[in-house]
Protein backbone atom coordinates (compact mmCIF):
# COMPACT_ATOMS: atom_id res chain seq x y z
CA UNK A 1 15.94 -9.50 1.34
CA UNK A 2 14.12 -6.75 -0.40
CA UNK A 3 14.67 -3.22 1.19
CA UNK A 4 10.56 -0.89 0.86
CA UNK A 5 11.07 2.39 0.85
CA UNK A 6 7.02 3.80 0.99
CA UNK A 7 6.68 8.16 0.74
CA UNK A 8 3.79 10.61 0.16
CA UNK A 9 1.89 10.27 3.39
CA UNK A 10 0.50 13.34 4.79
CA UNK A 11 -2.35 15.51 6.54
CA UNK A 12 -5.35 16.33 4.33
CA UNK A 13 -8.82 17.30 4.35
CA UNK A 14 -11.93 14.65 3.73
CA UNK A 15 -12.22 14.94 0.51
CA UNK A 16 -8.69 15.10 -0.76
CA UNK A 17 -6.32 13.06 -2.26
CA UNK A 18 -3.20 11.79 -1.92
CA UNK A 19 -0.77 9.72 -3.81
CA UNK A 20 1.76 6.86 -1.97
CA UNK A 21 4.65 5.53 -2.92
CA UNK A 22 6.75 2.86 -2.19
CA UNK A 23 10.10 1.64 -4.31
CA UNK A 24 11.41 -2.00 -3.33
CA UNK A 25 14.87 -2.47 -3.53
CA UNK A 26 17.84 -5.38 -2.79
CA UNK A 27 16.64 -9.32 -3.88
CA UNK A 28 14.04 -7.79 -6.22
CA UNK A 29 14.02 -10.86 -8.64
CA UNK A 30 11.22 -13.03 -6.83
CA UNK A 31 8.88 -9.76 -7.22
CA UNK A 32 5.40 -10.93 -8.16
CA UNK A 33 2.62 -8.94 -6.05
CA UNK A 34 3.20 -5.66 -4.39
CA UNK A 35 0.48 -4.82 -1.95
CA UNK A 36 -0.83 -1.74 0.47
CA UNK A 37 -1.43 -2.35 4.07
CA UNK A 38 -2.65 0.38 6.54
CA UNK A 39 -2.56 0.20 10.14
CA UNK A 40 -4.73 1.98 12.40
CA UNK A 41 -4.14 3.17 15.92
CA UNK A 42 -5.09 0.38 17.88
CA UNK A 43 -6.45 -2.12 14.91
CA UNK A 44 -4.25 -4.51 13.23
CA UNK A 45 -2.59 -4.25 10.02
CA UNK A 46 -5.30 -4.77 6.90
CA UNK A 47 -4.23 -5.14 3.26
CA UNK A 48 -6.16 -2.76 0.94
CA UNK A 49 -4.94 -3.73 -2.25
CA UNK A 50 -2.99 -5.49 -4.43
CA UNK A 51 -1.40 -5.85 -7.86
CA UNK A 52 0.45 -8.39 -9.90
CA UNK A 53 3.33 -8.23 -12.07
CA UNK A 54 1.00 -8.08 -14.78
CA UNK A 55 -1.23 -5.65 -14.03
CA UNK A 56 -4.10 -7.68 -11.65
CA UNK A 57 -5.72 -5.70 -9.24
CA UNK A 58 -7.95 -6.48 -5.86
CA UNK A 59 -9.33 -3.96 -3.42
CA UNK A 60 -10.68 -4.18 0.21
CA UNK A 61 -14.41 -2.89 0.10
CA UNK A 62 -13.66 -0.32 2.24
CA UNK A 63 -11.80 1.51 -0.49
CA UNK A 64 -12.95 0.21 -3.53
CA UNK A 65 -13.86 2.76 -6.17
CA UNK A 66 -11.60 5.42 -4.30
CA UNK A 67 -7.93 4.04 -4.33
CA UNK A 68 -6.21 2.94 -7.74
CA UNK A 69 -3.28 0.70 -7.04
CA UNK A 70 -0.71 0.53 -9.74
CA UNK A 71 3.36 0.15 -10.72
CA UNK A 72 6.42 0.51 -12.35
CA UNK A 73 8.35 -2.81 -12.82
CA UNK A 74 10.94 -0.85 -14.50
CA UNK A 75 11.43 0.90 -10.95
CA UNK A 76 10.10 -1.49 -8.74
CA UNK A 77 8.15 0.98 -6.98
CA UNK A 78 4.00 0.97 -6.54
CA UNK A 79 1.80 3.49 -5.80
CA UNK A 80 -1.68 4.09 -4.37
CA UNK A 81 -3.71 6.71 -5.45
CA UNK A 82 -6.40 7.45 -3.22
CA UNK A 83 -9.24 10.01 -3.51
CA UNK A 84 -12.14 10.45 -1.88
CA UNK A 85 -10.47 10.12 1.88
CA UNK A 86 -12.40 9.84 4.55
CA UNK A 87 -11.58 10.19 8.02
CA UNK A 88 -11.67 6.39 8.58
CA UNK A 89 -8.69 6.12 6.29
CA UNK A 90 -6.22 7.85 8.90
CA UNK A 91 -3.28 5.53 9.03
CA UNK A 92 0.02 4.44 8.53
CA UNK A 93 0.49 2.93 5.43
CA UNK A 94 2.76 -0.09 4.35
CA UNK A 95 3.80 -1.83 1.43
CA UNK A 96 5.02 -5.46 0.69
CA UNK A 97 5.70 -7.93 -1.66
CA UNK A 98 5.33 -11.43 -2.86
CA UNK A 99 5.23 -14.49 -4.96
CA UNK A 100 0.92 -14.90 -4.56
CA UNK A 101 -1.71 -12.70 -3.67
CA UNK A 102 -2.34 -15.09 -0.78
CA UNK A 103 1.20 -14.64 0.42
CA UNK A 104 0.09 -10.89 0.72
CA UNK A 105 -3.32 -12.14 2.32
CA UNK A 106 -1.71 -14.19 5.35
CA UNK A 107 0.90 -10.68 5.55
CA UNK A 108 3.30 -12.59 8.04
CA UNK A 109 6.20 -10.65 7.24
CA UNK A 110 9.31 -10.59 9.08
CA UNK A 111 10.46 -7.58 7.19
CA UNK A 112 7.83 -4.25 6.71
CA UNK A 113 9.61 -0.63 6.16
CA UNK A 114 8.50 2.29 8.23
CA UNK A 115 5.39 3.32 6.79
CA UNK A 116 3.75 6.66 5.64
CA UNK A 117 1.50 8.75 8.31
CA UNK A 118 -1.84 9.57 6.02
CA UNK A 119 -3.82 11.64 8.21
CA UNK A 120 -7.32 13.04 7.38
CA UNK A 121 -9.32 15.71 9.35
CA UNK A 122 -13.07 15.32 9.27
């Protein structure tokens, strides 16, 4: 099972930025897509973006143009860079991984880590 580790969450203005992280760990070797989920208070889980081994990268709409998704395979870690936040981006945030992007899509995970507050005032 692969252990996610996700960091860099915190309280910032509209406007700001912030920069996640989130370093996988354990039975790394089936590692293909890493993606970012947030999770709202009282909405479900939503992925915002993903990335492949190689470099592919997909957005939700909703941040598109704002947060830049991208990794280290030599550390097995991701990040998401994310500018521009808006208030509406106040979540916990979540990585995971797998072999497709639309094993990330379904998200029916047994495992998730704890997450990273990101909370921005308005």
């Amino acid at each position: 099972q692969v252990q996610l580790v996700e960091s860099g969450g915190g309280l910032v203005q509209a406007g700001g930025s912030l920069r996640l992280s989130c370093q996988a760990s354990g039975r790394i070797s089936s590692i293909n897509y890493m993606g970012w989920y947030r999770q709202a208070p009282g909405k479900q889980r939503e992925l915002v973006a993903t990335i492949s081994s190689g470099g592919t990268t997909n957005y939700a709409d909703s941040v598109k143009g704002r947060f830049t998704i991208s990794r280290d395979n030599a550390k097995n870690t991701v990040y998401l860079q994310m500018n521009s936040l808006k208030s509406e981006d106040t979540a916990v945030y979540y990585c995971n991984t797998g072999p497709t992007r639309a094993y990330l899509l379904r998200g029916a995970f047994d495992y998730w880590g704890q997450g990273t507050q990101v909370t921005v005032s308005s």
